[in-house]
C-alpha atoms as a PDB file:
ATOM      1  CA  UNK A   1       0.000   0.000   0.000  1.00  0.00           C
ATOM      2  CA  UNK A   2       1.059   3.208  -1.016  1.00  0.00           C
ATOM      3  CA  UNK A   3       0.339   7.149   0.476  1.00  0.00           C
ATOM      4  CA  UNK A   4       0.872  10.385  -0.796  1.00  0.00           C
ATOM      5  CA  UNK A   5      -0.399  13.507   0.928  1.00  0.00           C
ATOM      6  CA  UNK A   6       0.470  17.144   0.491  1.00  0.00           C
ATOM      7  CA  UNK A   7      -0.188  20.118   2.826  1.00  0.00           C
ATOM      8  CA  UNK A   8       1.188  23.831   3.367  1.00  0.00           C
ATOM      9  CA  UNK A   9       2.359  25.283   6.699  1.00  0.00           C
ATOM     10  CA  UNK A  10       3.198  28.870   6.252  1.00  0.00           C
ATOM     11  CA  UNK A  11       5.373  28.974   2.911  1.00  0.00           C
ATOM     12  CA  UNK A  12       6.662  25.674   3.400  1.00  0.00           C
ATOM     13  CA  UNK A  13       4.992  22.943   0.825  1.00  0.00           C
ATOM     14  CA  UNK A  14       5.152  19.476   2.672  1.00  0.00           C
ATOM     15  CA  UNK A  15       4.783  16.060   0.684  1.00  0.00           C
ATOM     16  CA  UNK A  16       4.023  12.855   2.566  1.00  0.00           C
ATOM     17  CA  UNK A  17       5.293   9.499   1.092  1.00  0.00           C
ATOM     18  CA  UNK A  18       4.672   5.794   2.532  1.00  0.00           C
ATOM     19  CA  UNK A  19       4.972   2.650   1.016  1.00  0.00           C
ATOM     20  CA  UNK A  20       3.994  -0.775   3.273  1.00  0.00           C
ATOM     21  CA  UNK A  21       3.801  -4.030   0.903  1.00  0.00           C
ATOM     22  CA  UNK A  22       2.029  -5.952   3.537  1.00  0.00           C
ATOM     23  CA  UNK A  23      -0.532  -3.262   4.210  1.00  0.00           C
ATOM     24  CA  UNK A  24      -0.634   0.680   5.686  1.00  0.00           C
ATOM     25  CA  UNK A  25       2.235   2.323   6.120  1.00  0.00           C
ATOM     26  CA  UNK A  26       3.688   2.722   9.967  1.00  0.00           C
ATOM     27  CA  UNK A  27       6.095   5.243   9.153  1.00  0.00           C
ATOM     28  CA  UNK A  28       5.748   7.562   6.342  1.00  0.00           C
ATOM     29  CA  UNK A  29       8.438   9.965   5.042  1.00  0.00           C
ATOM     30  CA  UNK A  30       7.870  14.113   4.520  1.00  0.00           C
ATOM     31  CA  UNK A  31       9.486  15.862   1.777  1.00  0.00           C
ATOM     32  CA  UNK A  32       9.758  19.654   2.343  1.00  0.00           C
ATOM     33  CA  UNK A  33      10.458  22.470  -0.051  1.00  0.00           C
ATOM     34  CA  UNK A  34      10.631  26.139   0.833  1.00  0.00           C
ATOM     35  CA  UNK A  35      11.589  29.319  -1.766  1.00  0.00           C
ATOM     36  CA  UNK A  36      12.831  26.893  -4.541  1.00  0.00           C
ATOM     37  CA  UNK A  37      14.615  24.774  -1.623  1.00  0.00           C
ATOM     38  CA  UNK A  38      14.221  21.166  -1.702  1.00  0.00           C
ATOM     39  CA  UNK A  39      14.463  19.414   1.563  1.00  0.00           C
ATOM     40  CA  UNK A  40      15.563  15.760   1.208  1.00  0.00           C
ATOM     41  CA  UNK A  41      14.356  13.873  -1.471  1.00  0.00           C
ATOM     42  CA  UNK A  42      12.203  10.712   0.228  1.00  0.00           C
ATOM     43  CA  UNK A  43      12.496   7.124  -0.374  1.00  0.00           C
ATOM     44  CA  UNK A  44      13.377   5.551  -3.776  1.00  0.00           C
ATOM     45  CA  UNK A  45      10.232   2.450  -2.883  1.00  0.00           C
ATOM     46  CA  UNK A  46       8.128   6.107  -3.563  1.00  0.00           C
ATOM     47  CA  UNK A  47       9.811   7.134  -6.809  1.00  0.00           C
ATOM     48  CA  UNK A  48       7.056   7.316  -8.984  1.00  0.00           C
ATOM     49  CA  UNK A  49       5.212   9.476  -6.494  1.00  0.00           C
ATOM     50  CA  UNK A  50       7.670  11.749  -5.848  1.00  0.00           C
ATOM     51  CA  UNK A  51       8.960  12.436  -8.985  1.00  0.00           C
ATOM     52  CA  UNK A  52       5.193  12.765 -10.275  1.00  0.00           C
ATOM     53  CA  UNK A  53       4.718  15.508  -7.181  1.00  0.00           C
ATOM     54  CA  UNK A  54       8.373  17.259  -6.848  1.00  0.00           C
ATOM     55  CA  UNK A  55       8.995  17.956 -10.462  1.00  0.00           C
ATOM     56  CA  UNK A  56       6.466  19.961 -11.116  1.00  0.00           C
ATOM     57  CA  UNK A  57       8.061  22.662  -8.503  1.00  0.00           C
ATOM     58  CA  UNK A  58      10.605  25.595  -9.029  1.00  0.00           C
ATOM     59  CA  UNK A  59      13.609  23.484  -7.283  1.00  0.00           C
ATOM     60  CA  UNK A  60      16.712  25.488  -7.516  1.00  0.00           C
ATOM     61  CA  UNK A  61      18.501  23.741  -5.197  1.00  0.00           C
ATOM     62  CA  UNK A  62      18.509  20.413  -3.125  1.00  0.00           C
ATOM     63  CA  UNK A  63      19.430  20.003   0.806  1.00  0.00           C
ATOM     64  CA  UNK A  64      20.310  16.664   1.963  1.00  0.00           C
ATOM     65  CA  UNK A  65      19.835  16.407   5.590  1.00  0.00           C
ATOM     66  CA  UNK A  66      21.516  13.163   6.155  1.00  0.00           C
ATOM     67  CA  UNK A  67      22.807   9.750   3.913  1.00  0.00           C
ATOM     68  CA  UNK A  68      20.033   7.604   5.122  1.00  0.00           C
ATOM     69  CA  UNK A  69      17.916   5.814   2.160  1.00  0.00           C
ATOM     70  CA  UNK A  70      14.679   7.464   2.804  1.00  0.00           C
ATOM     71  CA  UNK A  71      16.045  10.908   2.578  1.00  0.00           C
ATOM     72  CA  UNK A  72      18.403  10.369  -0.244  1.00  0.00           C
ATOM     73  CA  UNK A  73      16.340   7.640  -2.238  1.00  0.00           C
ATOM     74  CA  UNK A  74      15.802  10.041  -5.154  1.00  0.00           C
ATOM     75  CA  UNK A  75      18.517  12.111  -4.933  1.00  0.00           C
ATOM     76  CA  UNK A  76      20.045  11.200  -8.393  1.00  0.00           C
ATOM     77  CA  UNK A  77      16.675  11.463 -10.502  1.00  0.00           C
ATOM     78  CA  UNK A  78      15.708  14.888  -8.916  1.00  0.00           C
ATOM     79  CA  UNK A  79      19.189  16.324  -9.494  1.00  0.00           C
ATOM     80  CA  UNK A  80      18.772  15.159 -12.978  1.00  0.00           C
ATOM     81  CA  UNK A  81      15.691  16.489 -13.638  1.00  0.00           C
ATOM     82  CA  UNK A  82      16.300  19.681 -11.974  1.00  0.00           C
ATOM     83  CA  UNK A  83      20.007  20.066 -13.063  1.00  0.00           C
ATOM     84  CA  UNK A  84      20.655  21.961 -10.112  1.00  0.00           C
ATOM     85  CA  UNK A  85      23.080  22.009  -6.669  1.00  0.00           C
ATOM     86  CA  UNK A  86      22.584  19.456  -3.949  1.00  0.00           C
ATOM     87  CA  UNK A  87      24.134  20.683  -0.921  1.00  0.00           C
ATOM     88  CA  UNK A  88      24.809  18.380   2.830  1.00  0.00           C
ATOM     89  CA  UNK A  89      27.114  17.923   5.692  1.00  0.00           C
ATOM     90  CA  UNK A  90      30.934  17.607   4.738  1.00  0.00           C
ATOM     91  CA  UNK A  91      30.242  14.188   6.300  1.00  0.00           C
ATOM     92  CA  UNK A  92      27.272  13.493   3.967  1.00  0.00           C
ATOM     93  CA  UNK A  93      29.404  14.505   1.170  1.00  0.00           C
ATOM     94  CA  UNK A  94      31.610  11.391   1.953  1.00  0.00           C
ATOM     95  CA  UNK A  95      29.348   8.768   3.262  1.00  0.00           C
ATOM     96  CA  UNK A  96      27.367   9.418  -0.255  1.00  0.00           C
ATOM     97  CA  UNK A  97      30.363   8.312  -2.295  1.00  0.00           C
ATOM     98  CA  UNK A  98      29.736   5.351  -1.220  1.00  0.00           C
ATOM     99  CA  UNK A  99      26.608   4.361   0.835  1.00  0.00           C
ATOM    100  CA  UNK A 100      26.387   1.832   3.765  1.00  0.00           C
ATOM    101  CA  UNK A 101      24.827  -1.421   3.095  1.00  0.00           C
ATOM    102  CA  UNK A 102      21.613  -1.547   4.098  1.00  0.00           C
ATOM    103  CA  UNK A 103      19.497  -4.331   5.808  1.00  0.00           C
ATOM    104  CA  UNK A 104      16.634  -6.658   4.050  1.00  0.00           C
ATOM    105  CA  UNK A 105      13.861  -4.603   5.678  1.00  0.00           C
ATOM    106  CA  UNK A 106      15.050  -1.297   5.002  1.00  0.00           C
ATOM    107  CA  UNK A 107      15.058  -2.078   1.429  1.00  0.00           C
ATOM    108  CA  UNK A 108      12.107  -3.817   1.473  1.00  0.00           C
ATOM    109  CA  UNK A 109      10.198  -0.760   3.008  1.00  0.00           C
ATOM    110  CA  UNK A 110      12.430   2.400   1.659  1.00  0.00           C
ATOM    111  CA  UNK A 111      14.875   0.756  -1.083  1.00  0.00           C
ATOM    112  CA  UNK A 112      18.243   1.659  -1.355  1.00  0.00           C
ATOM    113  CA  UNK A 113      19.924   4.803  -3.078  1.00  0.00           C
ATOM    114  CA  UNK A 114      23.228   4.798  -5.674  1.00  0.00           C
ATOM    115  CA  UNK A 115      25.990   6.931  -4.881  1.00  0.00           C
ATOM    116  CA  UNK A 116      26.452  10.104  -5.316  1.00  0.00           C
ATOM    117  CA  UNK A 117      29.557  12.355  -5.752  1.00  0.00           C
ATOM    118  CA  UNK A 118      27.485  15.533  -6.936  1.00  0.00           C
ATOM    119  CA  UNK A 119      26.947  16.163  -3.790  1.00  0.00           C
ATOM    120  CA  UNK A 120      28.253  19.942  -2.663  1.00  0.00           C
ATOM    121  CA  UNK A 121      29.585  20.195   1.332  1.00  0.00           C
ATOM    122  CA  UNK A 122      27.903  23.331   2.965  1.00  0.00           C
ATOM    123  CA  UNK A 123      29.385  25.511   5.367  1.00  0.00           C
ATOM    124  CA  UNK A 124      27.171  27.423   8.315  1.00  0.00           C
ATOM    125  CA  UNK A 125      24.030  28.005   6.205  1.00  0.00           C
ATOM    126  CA  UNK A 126      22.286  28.172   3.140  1.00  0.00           C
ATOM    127  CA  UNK A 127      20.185  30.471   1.834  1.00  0.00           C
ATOM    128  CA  UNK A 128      16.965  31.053  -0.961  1.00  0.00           C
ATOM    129  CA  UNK A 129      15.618  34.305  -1.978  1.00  0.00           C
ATOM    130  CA  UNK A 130      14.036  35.300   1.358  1.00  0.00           C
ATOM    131  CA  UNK A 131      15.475  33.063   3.861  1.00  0.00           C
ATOM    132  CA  UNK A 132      18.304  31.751   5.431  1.00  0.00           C
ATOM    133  CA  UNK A 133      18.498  28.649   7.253  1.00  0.00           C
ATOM    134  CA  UNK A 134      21.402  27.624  10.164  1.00  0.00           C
ATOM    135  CA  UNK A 135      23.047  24.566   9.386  1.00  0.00           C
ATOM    136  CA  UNK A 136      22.876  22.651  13.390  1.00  0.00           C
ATOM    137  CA  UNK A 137      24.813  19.753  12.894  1.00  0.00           C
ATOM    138  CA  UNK A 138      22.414  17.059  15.439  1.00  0.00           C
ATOM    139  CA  UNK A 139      24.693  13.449  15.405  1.00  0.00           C
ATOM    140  CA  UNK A 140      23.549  10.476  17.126  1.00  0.00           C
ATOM    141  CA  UNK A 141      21.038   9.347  14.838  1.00  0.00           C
ATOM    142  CA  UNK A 142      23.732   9.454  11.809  1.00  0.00           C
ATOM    143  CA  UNK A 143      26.939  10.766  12.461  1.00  0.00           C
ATOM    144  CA  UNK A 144      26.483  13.221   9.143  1.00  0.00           C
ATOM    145  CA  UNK A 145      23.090  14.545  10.319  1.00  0.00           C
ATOM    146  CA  UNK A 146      22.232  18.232  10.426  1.00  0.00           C
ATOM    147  CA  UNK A 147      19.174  20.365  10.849  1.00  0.00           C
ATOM    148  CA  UNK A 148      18.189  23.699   9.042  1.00  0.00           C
ATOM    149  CA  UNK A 149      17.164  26.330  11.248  1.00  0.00           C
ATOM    150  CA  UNK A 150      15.042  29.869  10.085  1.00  0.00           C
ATOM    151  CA  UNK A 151      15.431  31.789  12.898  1.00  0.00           C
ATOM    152  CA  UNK A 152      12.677  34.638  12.267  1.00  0.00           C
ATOM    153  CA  UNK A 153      10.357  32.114  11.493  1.00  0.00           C
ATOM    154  CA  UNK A 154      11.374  29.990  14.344  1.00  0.00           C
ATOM    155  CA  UNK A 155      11.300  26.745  11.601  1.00  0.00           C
ATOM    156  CA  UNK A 156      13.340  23.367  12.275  1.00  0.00           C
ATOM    157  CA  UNK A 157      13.618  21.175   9.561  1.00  0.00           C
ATOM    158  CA  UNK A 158      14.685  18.291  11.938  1.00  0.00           C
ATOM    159  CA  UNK A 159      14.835  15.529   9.918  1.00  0.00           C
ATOM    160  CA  UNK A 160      15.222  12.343  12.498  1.00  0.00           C
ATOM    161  CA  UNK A 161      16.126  14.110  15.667  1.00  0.00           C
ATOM    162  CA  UNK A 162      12.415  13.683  16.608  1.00  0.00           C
ATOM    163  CA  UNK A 163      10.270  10.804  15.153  1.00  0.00           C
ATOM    164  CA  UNK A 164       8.438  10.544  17.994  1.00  0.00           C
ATOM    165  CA  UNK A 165       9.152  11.512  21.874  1.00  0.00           C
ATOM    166  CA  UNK A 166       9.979   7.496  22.483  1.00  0.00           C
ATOM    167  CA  UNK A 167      12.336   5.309  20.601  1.00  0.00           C
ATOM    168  CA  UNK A 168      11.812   1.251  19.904  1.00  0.00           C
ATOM    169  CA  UNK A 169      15.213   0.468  18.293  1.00  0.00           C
ATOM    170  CA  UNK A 170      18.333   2.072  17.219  1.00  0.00           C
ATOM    171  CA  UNK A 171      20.086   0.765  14.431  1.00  0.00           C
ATOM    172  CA  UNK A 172      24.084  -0.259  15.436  1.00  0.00           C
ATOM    173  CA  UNK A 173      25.641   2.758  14.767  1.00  0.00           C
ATOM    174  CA  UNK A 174      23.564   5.185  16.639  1.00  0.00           C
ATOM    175  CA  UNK A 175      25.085   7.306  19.851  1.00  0.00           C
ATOM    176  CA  UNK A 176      22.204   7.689  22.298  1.00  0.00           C
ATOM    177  CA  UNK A 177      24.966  10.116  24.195  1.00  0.00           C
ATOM    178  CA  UNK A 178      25.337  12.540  20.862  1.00  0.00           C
ATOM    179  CA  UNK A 179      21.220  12.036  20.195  1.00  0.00           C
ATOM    180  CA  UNK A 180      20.819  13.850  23.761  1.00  0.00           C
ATOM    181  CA  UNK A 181      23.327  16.480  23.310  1.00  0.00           C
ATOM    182  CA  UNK A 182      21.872  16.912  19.986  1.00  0.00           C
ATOM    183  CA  UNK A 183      18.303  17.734  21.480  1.00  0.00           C
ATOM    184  CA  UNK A 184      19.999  19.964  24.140  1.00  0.00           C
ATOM    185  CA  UNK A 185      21.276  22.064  21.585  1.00  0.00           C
ATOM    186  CA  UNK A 186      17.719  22.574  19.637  1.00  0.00           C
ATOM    187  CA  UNK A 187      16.257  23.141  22.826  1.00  0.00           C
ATOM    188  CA  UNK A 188      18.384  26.222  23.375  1.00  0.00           C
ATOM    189  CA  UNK A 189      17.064  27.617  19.819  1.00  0.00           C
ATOM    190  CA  UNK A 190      13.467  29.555  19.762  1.00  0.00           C
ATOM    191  CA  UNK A 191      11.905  26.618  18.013  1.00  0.00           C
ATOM    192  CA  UNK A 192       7.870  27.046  17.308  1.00  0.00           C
ATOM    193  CA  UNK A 193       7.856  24.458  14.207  1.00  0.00           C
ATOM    194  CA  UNK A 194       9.021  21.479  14.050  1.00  0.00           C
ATOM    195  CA  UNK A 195       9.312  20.172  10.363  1.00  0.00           C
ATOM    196  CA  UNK A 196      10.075  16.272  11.437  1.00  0.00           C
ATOM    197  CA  UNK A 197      10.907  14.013   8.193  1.00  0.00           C
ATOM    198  CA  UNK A 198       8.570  11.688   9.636  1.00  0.00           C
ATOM    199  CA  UNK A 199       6.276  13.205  12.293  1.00  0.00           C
ATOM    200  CA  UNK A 200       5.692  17.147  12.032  1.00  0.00           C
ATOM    201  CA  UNK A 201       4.979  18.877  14.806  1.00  0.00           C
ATOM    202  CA  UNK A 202       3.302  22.488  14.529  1.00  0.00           C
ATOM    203  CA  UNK A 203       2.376  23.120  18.853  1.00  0.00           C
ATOM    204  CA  UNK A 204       3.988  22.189  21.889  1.00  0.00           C
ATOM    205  CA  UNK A 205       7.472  21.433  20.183  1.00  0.00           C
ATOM    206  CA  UNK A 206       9.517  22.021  23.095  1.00  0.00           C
ATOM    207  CA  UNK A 207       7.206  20.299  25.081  1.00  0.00           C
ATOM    208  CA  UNK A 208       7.918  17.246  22.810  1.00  0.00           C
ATOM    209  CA  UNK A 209      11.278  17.882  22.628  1.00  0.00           C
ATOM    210  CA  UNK A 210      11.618  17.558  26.471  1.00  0.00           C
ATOM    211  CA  UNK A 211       9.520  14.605  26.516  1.00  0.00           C
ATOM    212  CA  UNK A 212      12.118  12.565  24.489  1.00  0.00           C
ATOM    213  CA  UNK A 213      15.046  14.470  26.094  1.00  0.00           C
ATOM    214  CA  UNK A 214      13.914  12.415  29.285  1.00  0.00           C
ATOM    215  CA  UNK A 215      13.113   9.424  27.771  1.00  0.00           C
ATOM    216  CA  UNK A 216      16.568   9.245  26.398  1.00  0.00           C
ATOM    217  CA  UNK A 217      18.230  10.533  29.648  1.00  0.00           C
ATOM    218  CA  UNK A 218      15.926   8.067  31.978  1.00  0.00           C
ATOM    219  CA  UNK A 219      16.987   5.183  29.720  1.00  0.00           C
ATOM    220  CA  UNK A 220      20.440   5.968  29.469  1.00  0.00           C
ATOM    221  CA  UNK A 221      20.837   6.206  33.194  1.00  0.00           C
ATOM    222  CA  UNK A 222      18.965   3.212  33.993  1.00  0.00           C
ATOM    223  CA  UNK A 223      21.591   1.043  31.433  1.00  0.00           C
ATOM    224  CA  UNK A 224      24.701   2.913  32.947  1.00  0.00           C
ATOM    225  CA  UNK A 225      23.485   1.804  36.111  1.00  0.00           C
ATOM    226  CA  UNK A 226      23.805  -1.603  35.726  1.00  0.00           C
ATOM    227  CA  UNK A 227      26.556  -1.300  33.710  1.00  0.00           C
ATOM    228  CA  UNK A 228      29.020   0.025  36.160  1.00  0.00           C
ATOM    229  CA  UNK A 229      27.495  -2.695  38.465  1.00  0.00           C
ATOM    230  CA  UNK A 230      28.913  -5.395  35.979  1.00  0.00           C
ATOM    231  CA  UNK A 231      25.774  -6.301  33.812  1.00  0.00           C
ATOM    232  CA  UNK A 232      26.497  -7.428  30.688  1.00  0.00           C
ATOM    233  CA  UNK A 233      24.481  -6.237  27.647  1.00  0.00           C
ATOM    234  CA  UNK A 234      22.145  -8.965  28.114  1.00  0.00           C
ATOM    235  CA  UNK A 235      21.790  -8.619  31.762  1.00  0.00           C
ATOM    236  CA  UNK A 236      21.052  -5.374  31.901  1.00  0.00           C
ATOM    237  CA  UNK A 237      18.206  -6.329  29.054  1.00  0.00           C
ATOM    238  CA  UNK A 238      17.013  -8.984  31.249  1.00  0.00           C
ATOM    239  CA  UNK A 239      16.988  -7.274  34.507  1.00  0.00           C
ATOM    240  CA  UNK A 240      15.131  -3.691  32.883  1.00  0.00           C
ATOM    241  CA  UNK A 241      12.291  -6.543  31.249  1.00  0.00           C
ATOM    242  CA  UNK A 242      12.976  -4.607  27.888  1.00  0.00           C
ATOM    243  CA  UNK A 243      11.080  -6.631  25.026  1.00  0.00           C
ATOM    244  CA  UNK A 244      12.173  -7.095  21.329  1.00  0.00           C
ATOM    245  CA  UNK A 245      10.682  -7.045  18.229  1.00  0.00           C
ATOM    246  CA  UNK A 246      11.549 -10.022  17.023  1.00  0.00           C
ATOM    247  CA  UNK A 247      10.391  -9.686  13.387  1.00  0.00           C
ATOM    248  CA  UNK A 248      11.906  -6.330  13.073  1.00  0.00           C
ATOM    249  CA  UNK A 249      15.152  -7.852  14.557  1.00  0.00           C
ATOM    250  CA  UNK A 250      14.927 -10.497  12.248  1.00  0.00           C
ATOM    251  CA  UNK A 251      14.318  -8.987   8.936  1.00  0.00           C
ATOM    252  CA  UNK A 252      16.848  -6.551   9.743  1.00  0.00           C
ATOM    253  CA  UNK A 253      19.296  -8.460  10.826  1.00  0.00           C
ATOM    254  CA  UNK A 254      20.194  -7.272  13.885  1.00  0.00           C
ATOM    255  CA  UNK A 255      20.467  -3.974  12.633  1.00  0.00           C
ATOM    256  CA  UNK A 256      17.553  -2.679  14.093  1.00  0.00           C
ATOM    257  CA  UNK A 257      16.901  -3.871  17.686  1.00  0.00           C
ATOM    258  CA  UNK A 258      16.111  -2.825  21.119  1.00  0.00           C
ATOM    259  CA  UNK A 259      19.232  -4.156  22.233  1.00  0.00           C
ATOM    260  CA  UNK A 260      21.266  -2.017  19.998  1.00  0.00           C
ATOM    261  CA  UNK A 261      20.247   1.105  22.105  1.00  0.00           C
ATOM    262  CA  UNK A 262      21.469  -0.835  25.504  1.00  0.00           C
ATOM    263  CA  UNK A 263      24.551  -1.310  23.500  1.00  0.00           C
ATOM    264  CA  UNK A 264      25.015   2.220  22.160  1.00  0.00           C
ATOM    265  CA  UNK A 265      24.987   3.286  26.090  1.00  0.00           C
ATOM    266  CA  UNK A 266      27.679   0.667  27.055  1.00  0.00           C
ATOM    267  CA  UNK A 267      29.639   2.053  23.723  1.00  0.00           C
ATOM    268  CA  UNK A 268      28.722   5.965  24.834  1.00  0.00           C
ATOM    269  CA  UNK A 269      29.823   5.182  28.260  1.00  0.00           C
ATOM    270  CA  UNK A 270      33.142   3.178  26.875  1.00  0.00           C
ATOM    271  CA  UNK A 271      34.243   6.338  25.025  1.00  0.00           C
ATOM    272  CA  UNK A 272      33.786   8.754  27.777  1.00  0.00           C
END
């Protein structure tokens, strides 16, 4: 099953995209473009969508927020199309060279993305006609992952710092350390919007914000705990009853688990 929605907020354009073979969608993906801005280009299992819906606008330039799949997935066909820049993270610039493998179920649900070596390393910002957006690097999630912040319209285009205020699984290489210092630093910005790639948020964003923040902190400190008492990995699993999804697990596997984010605090905590 397939779904593609568009809405406006203010000036910015968003375009919804979710693809589920086995039935709804659980997780869509947002596309946002602002002043002939283009703000990640969604997940290549979508193509057809998004190329139907994003070539049809003014896009003068592209903004990859960070190398994952479902916000590069149609990087190459919209550059194509478009002929223009595509800017990201020096770090994105890299990674896109030459992608990570990705698990069964991520391809299966966003399918993968070629490289790219088009790509164009930003500095501190970038800006359109009429507005300029921060560059806030936000790690944790992907170690090349920035947001774009428009100060006088108090905009965040976020892209996975957020999701949702609680987290199921990490993937391997996520830092839950860098993912809290990374919401620490958007909390200190005067944030009213909150343009998530896969949950927007348009009231209450620091509210939201906060209520991951502790999630995140209460979990962390709850692993380190044991940790320093001599749990292993799977002890410390055992002894907080955490529960796994097995299929997700599975399909991905290992990749994305529950027990990866008890391991990314025993790796945080290692590197301290």
């Amino acid at each position: 099953m397939t779904v593609t929605h568009t809405f406006q907020h203010e000036a910015v354009k968003a375009y919804k995209f979710g693809y589920n073979p086995f039935g709804k969608p659980k997780l869509n993906v947002h596309v946002y473009y602002i002043d002939g801005l283009l703000i990640d280009t969604g997940q290549s299992r979508m193509s057809r969508e998004v190329l139907r819906h994003i070539t049809e606008l003014d896009v003068r330039e592209i903004f990859i927020t960070h190398h994952h799949e479902d916000h590069s997935g149609n990087l190459r066909p919209l550059q194509k199309h478009f002929n223009c820049p595509a800017y990201a993270s020096e770090t994105c610039c890299e990674l896109m060279k030459k992608p990570p493998k990705i698990s069964f179920v991520q391809n299966v649900f966003w399918g993968n993305r070629p490289p790219n070596h088009q790509l164009i390393p930003c500095g501190e910002s970038i800006s359109t006609d009429n507005y300029t957006f921060q560059i806030i690097p936000i790690p944790g999630h992907a170690s090349d992952m920035v947001a774009l912040y428009e100060p006088n319209k108090k905009w965040l285009f976020s892209a996975d710092l957020y999701v949702h205020h609680y987290i199921k699984y990490f993937m391997k290489n996520e830092s839950m350390n860098q993912q809290i210092e990374s919401i620490k630093r958007v909390l200190e910005l005067d944030v009213e919007v909150l343009f998530c790639a896969h949950h927007p948020q348009f009231v209450d964003v620091k509210n939201l914000l906060e209520k991951k923040l502790f999630f995140f902190e209460n979990f962390y400190a709850q692993v380190s705990e044991l940790y320093e008492k001599g749990y292993t990995a799977k002890q410390i699993f055992k002894e907080l009853n955490f529960k796994e999804n097995q299929y997700i697990k599975l399909l991905s596997h290992g990749n994305l688990s529950k027990m990866n984010m008890v391991k990314s605090v025993i790796r945080d905590l290692e590197d301290l």
